[in-house]
Each structure stands twice: as structure tokens, then as C-alpha cells.
C-alpha atoms as a PDB file:
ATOM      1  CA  UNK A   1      45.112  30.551  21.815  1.00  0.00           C
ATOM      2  CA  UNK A   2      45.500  28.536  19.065  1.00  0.00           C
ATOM      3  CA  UNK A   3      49.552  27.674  17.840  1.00  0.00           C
ATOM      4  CA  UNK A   4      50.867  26.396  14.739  1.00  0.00           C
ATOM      5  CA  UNK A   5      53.942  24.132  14.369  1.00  0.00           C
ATOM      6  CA  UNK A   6      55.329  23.848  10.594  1.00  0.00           C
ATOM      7  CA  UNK A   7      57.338  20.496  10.626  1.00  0.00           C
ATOM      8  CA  UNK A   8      59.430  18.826   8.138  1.00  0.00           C
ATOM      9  CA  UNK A   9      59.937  14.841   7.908  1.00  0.00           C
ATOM     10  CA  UNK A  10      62.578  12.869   5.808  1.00  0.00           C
ATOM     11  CA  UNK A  11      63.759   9.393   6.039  1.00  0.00           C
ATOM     12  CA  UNK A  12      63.890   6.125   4.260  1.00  0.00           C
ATOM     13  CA  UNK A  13      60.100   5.297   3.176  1.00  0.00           C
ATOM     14  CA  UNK A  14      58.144   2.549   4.059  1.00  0.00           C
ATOM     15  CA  UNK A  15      54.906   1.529   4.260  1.00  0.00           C
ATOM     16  CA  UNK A  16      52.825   3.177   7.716  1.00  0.00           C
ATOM     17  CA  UNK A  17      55.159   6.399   7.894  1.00  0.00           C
ATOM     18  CA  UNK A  18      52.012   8.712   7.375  1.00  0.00           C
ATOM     19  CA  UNK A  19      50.110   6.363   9.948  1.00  0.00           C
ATOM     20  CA  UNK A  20      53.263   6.917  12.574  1.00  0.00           C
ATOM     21  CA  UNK A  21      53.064  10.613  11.732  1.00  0.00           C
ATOM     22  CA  UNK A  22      49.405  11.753  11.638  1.00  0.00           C
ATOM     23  CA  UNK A  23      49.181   9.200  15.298  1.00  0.00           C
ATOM     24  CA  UNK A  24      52.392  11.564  16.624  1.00  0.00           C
ATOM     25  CA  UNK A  25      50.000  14.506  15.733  1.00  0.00           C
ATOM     26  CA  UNK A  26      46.551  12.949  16.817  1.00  0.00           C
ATOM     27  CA  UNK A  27      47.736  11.731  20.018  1.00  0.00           C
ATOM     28  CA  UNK A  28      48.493  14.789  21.260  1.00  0.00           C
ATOM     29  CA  UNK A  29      45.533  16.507  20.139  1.00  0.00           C
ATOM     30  CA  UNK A  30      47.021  18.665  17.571  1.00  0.00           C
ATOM     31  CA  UNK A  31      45.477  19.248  13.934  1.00  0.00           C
ATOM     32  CA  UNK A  32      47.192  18.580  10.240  1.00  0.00           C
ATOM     33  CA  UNK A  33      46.095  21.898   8.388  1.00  0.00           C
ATOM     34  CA  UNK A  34      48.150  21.128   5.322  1.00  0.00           C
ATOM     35  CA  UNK A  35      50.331  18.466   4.227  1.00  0.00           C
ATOM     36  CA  UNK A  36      52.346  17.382   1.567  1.00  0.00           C
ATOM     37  CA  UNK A  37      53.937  13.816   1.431  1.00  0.00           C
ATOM     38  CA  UNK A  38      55.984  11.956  -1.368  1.00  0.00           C
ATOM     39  CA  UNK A  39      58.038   9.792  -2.216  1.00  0.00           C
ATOM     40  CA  UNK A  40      61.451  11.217  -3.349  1.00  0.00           C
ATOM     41  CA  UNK A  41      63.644   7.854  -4.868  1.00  0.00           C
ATOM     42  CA  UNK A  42      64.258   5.831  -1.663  1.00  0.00           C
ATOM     43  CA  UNK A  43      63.458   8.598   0.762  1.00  0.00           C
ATOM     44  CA  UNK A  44      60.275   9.981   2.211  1.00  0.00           C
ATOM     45  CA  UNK A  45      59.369  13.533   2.689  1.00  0.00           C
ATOM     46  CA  UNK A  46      56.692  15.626   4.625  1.00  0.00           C
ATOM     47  CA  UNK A  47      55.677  18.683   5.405  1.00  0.00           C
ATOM     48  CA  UNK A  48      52.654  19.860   7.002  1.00  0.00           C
ATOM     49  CA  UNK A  49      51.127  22.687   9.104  1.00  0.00           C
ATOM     50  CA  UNK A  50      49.992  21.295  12.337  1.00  0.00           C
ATOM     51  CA  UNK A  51      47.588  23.186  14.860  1.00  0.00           C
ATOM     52  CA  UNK A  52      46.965  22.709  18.837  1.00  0.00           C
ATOM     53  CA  UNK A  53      46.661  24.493  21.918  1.00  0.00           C
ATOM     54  CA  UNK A  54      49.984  25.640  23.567  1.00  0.00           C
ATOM     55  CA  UNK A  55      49.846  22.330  25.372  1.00  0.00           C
ATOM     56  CA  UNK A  56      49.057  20.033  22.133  1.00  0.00           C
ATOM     57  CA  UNK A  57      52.237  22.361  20.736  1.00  0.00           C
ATOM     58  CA  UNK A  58      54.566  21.286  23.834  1.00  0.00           C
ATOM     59  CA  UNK A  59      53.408  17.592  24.168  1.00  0.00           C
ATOM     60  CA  UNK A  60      53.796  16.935  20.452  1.00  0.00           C
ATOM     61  CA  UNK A  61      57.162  18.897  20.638  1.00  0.00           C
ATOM     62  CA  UNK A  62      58.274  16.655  23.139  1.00  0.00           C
ATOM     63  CA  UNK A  63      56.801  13.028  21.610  1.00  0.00           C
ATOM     64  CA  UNK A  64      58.525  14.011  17.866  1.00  0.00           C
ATOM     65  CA  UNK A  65      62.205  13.195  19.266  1.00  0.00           C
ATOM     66  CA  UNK A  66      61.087   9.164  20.217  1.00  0.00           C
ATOM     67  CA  UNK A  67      59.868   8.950  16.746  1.00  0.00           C
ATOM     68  CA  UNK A  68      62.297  10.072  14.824  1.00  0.00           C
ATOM     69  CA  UNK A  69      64.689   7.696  16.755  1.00  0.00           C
ATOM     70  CA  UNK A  70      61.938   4.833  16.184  1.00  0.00           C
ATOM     71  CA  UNK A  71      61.462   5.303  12.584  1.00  0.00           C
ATOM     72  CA  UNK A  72      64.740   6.754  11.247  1.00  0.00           C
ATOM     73  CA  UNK A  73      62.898  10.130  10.151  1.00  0.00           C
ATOM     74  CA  UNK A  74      64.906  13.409  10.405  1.00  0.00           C
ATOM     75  CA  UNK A  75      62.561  15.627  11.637  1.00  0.00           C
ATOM     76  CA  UNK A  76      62.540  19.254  12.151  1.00  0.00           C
ATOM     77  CA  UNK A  77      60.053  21.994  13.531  1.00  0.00           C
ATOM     78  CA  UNK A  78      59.163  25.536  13.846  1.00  0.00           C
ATOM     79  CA  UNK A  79      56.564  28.070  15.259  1.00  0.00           C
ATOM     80  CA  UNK A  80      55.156  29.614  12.933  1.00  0.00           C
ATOM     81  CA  UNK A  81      52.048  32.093  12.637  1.00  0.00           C
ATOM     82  CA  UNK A  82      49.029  32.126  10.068  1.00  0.00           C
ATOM     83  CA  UNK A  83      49.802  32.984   6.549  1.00  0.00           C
ATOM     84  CA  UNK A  84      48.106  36.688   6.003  1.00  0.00           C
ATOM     85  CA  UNK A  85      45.039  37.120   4.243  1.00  0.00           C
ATOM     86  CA  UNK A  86      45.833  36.507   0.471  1.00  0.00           C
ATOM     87  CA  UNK A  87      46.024  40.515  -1.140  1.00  0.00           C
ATOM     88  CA  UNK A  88      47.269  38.536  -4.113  1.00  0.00           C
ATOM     89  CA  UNK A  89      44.971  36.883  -6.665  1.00  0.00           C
ATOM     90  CA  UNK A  90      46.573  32.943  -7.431  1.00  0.00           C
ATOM     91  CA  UNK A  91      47.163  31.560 -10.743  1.00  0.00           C
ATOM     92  CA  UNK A  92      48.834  27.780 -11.810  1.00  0.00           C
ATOM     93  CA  UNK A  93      51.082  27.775 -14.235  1.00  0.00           C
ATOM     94  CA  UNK A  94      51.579  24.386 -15.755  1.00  0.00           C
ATOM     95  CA  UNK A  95      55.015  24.229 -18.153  1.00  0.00           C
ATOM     96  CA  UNK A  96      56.116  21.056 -19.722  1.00  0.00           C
ATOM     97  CA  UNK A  97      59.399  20.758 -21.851  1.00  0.00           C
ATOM     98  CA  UNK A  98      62.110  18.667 -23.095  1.00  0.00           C
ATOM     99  CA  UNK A  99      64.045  17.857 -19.367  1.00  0.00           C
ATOM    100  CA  UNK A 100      67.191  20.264 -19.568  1.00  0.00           C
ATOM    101  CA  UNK A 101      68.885  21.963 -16.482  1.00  0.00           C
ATOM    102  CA  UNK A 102      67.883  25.343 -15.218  1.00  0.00           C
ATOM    103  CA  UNK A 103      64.529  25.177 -15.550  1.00  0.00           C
ATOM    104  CA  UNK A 104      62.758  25.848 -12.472  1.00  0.00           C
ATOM    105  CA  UNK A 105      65.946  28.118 -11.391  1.00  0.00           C
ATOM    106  CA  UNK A 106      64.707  30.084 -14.709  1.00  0.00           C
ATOM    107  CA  UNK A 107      61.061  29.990 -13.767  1.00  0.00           C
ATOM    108  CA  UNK A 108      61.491  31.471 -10.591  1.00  0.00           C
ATOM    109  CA  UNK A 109      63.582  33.653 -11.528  1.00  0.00           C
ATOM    110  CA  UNK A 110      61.190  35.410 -14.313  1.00  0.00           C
ATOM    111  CA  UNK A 111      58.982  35.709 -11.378  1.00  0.00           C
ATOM    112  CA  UNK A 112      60.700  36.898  -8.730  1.00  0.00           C
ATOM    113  CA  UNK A 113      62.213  39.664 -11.053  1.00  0.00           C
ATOM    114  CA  UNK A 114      58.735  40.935 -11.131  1.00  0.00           C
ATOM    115  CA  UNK A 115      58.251  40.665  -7.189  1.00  0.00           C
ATOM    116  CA  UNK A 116      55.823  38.096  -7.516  1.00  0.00           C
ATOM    117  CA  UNK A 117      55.751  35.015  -5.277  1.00  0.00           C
ATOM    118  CA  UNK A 118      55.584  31.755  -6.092  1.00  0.00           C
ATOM    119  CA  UNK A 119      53.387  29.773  -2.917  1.00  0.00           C
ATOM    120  CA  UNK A 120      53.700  26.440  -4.171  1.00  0.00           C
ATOM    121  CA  UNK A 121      55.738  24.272  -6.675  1.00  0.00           C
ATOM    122  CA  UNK A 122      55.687  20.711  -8.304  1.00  0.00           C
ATOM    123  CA  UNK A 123      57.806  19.153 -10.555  1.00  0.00           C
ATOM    124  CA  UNK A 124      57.921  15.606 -12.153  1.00  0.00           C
ATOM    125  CA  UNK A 125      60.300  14.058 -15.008  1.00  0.00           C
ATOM    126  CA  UNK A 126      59.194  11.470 -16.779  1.00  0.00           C
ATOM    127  CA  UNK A 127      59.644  10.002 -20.659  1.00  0.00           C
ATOM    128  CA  UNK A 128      57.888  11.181 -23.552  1.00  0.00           C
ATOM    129  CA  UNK A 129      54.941   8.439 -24.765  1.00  0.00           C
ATOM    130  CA  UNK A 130      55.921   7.831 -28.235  1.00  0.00           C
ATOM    131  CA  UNK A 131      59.174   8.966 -28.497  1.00  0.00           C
ATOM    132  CA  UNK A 132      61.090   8.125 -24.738  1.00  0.00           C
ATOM    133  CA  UNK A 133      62.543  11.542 -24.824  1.00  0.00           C
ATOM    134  CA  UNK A 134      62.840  12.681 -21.149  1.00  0.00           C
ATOM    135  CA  UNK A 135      60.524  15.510 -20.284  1.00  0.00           C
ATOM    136  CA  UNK A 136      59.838  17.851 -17.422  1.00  0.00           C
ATOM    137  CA  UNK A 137      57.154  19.187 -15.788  1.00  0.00           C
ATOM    138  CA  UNK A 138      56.335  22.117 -13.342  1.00  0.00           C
ATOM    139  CA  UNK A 139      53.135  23.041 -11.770  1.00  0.00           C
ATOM    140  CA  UNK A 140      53.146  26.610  -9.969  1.00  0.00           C
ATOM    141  CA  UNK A 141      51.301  28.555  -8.009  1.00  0.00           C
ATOM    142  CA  UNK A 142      51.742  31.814  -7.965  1.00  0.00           C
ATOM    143  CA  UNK A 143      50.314  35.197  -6.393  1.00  0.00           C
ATOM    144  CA  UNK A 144      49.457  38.249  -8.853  1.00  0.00           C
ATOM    145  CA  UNK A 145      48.548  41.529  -6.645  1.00  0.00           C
ATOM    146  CA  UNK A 146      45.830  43.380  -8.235  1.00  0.00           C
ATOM    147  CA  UNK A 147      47.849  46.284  -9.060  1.00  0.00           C
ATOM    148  CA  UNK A 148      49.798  44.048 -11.953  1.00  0.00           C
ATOM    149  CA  UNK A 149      48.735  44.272 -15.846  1.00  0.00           C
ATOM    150  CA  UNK A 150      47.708  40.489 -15.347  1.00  0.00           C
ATOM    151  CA  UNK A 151      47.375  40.929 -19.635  1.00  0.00           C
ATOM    152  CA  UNK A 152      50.648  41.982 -20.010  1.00  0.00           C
ATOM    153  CA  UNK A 153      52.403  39.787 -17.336  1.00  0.00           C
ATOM    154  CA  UNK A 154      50.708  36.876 -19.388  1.00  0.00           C
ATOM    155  CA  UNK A 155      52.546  38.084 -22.882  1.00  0.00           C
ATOM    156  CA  UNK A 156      56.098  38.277 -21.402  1.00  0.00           C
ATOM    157  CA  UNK A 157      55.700  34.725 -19.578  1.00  0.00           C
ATOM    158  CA  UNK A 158      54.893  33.295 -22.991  1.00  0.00           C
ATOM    159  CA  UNK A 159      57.648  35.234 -24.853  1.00  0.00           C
ATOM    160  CA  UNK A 160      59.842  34.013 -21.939  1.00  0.00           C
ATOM    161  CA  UNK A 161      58.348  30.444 -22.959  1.00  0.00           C
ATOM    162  CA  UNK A 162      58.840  30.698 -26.331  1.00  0.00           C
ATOM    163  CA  UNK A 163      62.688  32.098 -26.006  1.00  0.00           C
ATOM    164  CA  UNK A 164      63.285  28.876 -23.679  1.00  0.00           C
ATOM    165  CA  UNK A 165      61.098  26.382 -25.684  1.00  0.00           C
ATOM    166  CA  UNK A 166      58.861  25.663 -22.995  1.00  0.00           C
ATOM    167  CA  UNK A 167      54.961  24.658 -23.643  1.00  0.00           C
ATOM    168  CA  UNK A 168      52.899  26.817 -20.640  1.00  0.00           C
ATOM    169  CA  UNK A 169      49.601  28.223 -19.553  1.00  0.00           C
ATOM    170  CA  UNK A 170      48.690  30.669 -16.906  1.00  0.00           C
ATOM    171  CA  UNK A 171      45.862  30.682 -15.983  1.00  0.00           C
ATOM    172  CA  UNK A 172      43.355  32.071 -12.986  1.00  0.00           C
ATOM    173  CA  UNK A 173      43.195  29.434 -10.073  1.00  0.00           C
ATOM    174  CA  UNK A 174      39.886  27.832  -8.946  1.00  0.00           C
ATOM    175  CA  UNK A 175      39.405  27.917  -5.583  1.00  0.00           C
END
């Protein structure tokens, strides 16, 4: 029976961290399902969804201490199961504005007042071309069951946009 491990990675970056990582996994025969890796200033971060038998699970388990020892990584991991079969249609919402605090608390927030989930989220601040104004921008996923208005959902996000001066789109999500 097949077992997934969700782990989590953070630590000064340099260059062959993913190399150290994906060996960790390889080596013991597990599987990277999904990843994500970055950069965050100085620091490193991961997180993926690894896959193995229960003995992959249990020799990886037991390598991950060396390694974070050997590479300065803090490194965490859970059991976890498979993610239920989506009863939720996704859609990306892309917002860009003028950088300014609350905004992804605000975001979420809109959303989860509606009891709909947000399964992933980006964000990046950068300066404006022209004009060197800071910006910020957020990239969401989100899940919209079938039983929501998806029409009417769409009208209060922009209203919500407009009252916060926030440039978005929601749109379906190609899969």
C-alpha cells in the first residue's frame, strides 16, 4: 500500500539543496508528487508530497535527520493521505495592486466568508516599470462547488476589488 509523506524544508539556500533533497527522496525509493521550492531572501523553502511503500516511508523517515544536520535545513514531516476527489470546480484569481498591508489577509478572508477554499497561493512584490511604485501581486487558486452562483460570486469579488482598489480576474482554470 502506497504512503504519502508531506514534508517541509527551510534553511539558508545554496546552490545543490534541491539535488541533496530529491537524492534523500530517490535513494530511498520514494516519489516527489508535488513540489514547491523558492527562494525566500536568504532562506530556502520546500514543500513537496512524497510517495513510497511503507518501507520507502520508514527509510526516508529515518535518512531526513543526517541531512538536515549536513545541510543546515529544518525539516519537518507528516503522514498524510490523498487529497479527495476535487467536488469543487478551480478557478485562478490573479490581483495586482499598489503593495499596502492586509491584502492577502483580505483576500482570504472574502473567500473563506463564503466557505470557499483557497488550494494554493502566490504572492510577489516588486516595483512598478515606469513609475518605481511598489506593487503586489497574488495568484490564487481557488475551489467553487457547483452548487455556487459562479455569476454572482464573480460580481461581489470585483465590487470587493473595486472597494479595495485592487486590479483582478477570475477566471475558470485550465487543467
Amino acid at each position: 500500500m502506497e504512503k504519502l509523506l508531506a514534508i517541509t524544508a527551510i534553511g539558508p539556500d545554496r546552490a545543490g539543496l534541491v539535488r541533496d533533497l530529491s537524492q534523500a527522496v530517490t535513494s530511498a525509493g520514494g516519489s516527489i508528487r508535488e513540489s514547491r521550492m523558492l527562494a525566500l531572501g536568504a532562506e530556502f523553502a520546500m514543500v513537496m508530497l512524497v510517495a513510497g511503500s511503507w518501507h520507502t516511508v520508514s527509510k526516508l523517515q529515518s535518512q531526513l535527520p543526517e541531512l538536515e544536520q549536513q545541510s543546515g535545513l529544518t525539516i519537518t514531516v507528516r503522514e498524510t493521505k490523498p487529497r479527495p476527489a476535487e467536488a469543487a470546480a478551480p478557478y485562478l484569481v490573479d490581483v495586482v495592486t499598489l503593495d499596502q498591508e492586509g491584502i492577502v489577509f483580505g483576500l482570504s478572508n472574502f473567500f473563506a466568508s463564503r466557505g470557499l477554499e483557497i488550494s494554493e497561493v502566490s504572492t510577489r512584490r516588486y516595483n512598478a516599470p515606469h513609475t518605481g511604485a511598489p506593487m503586489f501581486a497574488v495568484q490564487m487558486t481557488i475551489g467553487i462547488p457547483r452548487s455556487v452562483h459562479v455569476a454572482t460570486l464573480r460580481e461581489e469579488f470585483m465590487d470587493y476589488c473595486d472597494d479595495n482598489n485592487l486590479d483582478a480576474v477570475i477566471e475558470p482554470a485550465q487543467r
